[in-house]
C-alpha atoms as a PDB file:
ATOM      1  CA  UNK A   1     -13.041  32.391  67.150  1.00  0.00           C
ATOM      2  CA  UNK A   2     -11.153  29.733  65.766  1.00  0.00           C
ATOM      3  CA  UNK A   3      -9.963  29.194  61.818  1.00  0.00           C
ATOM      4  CA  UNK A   4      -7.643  27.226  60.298  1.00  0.00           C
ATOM      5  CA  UNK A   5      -5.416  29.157  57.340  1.00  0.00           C
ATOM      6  CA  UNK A   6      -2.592  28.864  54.904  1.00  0.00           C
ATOM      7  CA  UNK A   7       0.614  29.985  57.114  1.00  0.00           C
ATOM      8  CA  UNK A   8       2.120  33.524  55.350  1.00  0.00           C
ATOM      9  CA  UNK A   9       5.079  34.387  56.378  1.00  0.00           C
ATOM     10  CA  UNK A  10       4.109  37.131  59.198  1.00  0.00           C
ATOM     11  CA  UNK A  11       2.979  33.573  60.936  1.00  0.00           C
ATOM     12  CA  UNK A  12       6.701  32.116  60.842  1.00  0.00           C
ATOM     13  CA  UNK A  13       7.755  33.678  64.126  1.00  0.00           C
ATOM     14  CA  UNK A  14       5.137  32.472  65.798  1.00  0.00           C
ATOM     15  CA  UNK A  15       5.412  29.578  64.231  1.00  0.00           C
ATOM     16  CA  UNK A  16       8.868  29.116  65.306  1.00  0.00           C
ATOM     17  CA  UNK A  17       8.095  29.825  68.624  1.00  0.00           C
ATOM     18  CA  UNK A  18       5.621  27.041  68.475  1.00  0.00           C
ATOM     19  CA  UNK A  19       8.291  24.650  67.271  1.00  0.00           C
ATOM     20  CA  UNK A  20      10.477  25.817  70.206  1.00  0.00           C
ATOM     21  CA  UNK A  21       8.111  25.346  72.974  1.00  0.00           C
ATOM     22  CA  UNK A  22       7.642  21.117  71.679  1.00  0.00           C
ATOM     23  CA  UNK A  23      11.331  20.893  70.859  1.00  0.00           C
ATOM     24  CA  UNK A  24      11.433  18.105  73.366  1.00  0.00           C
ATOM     25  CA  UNK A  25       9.431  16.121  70.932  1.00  0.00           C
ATOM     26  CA  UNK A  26      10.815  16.967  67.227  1.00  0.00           C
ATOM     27  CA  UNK A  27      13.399  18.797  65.795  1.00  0.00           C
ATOM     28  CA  UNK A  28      14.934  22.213  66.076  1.00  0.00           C
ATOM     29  CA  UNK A  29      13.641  24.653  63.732  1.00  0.00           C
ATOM     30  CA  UNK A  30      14.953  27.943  62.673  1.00  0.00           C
ATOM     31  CA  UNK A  31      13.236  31.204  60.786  1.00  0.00           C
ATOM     32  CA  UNK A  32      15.681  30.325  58.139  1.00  0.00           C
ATOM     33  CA  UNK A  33      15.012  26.799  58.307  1.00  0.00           C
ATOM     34  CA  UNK A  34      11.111  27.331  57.980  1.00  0.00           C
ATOM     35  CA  UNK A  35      11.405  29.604  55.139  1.00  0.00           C
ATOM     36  CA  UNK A  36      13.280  26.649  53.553  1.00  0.00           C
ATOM     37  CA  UNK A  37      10.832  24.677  54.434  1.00  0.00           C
ATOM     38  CA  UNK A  38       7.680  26.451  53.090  1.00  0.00           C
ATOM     39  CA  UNK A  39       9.015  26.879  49.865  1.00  0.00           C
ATOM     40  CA  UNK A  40       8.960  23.121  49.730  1.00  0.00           C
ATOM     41  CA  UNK A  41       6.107  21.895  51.398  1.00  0.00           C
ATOM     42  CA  UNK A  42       2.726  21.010  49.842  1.00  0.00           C
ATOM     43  CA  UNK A  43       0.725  21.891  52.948  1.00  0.00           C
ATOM     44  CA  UNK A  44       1.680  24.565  55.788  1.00  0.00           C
ATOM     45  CA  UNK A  45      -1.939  26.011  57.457  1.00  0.00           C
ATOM     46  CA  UNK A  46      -1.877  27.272  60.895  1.00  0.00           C
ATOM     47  CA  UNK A  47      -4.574  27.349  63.645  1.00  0.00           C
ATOM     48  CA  UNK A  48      -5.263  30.756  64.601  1.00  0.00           C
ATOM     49  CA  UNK A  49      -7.261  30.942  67.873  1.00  0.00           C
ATOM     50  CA  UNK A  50      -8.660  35.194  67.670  1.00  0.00           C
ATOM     51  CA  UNK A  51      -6.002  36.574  65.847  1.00  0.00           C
ATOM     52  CA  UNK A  52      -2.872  34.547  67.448  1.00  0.00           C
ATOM     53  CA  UNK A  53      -1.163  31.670  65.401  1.00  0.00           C
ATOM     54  CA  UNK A  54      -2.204  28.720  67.925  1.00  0.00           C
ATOM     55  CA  UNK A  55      -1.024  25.731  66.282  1.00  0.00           C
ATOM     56  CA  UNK A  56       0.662  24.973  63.009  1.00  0.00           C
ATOM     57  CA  UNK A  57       1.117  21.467  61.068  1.00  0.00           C
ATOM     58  CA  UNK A  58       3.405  21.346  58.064  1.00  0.00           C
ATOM     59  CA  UNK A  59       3.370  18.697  55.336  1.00  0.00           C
ATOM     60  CA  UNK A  60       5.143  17.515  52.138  1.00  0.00           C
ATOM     61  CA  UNK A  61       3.968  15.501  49.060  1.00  0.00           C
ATOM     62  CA  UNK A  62       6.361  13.024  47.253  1.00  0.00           C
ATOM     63  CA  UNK A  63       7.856  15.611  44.499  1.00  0.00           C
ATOM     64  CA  UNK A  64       8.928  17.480  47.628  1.00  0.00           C
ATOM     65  CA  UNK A  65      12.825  18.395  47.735  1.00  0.00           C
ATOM     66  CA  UNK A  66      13.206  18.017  51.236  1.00  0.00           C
ATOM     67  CA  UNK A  67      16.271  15.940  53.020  1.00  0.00           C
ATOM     68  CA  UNK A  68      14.403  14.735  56.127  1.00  0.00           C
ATOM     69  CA  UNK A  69      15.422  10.859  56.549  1.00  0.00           C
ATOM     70  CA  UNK A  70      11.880   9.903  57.362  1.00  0.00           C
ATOM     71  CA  UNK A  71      10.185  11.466  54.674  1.00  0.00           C
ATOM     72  CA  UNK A  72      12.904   9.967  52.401  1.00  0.00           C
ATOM     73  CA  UNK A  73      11.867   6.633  53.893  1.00  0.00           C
ATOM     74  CA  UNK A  74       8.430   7.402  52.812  1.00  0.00           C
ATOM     75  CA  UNK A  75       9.496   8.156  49.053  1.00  0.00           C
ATOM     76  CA  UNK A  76      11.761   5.031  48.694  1.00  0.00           C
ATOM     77  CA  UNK A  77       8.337   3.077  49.315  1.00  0.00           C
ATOM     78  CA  UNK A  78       5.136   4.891  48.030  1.00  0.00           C
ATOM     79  CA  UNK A  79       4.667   6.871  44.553  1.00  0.00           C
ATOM     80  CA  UNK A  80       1.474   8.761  46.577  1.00  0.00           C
ATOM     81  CA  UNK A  81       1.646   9.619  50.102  1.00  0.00           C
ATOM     82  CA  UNK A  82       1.484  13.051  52.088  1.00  0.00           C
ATOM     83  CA  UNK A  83       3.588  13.069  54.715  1.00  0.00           C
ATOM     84  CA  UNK A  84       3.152  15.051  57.914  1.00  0.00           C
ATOM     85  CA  UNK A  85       6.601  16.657  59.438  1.00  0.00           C
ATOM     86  CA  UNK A  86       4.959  18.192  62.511  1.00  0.00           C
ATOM     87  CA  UNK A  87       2.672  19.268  64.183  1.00  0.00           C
ATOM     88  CA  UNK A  88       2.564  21.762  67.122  1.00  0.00           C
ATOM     89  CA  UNK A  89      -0.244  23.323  69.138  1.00  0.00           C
ATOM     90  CA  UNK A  90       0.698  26.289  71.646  1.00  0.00           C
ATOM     91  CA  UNK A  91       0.307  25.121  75.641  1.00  0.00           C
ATOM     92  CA  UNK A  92      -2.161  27.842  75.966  1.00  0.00           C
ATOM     93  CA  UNK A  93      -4.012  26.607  73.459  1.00  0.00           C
ATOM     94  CA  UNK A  94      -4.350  22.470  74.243  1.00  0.00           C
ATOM     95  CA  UNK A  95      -7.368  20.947  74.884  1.00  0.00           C
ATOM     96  CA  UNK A  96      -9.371  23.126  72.753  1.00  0.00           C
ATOM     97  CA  UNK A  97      -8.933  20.169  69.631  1.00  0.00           C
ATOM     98  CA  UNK A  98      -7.082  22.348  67.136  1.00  0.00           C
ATOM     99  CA  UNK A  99      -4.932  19.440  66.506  1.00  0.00           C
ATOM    100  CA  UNK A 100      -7.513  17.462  65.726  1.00  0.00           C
ATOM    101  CA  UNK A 101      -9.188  20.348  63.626  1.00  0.00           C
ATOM    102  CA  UNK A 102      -5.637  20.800  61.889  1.00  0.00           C
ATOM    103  CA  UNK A 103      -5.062  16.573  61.092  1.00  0.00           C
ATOM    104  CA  UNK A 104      -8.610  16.435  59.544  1.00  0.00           C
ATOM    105  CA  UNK A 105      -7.932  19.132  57.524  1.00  0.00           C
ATOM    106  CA  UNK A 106      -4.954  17.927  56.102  1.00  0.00           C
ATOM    107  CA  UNK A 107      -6.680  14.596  55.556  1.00  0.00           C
ATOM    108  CA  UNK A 108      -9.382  16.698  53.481  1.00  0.00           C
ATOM    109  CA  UNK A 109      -6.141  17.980  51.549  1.00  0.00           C
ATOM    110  CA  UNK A 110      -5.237  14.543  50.876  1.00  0.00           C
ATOM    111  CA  UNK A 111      -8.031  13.402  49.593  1.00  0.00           C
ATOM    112  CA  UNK A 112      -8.812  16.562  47.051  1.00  0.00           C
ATOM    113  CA  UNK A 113      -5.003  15.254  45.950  1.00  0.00           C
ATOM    114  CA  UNK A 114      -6.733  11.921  45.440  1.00  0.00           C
END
């Protein structure tokens, strides 16, 4: 069975692991780093596929303290925007649509921001 979930921080191991295995396409990310980074997010939900953390997305709004270049790019240009840092989905796990699941629920987030 398949839910999507706020992240708590028993997920941030797997979810680092996640981050590790699609390095190749964003950037590095530490347990350190992550706990930084959920303390200042507005949106950090996971996909868990029977138990095991499957996929992860992680967003921030534009009151976010966060030093990412593109997201600063975002909030030199737009008072209201959510912006999505990553995304990752475990190989095991692909094909099953949980990014898909995961984007459309952040876009449900978005729009209960208005």
């Amino acid at each position: 069975m398949m839910t999507i979930r706020d992240a708590t921080p028993a997920d941030f191991d797997a979810i680092v692991r996640l981050n590790l295995e699609s390095e190749h396409f964003m950037s590095r990310m530490t347990r350190q780093w992550l706990d930084e980074l959920a303390a200042q997010c507005a949106y950090l939900r996971v996909a868990d596929v029977d138990g095991d953390v499957a996929a992860f997305l992680i967003g921030f709004a534009p009151e976010s303290v966060y030093s990412s270049e593109n997201f600063r790019w975002f909030r030199e240009r737009y008072r209201s925007f959510l912006y999505i840092d990553r995304i990752a989905v475990d190989s095991r796990h692909r094909g099953l649509g949980l990014g898909r699941r995961l984007y459309e629920d952040f876009f449900a987030f978005a729009r209960d921001r208005g």
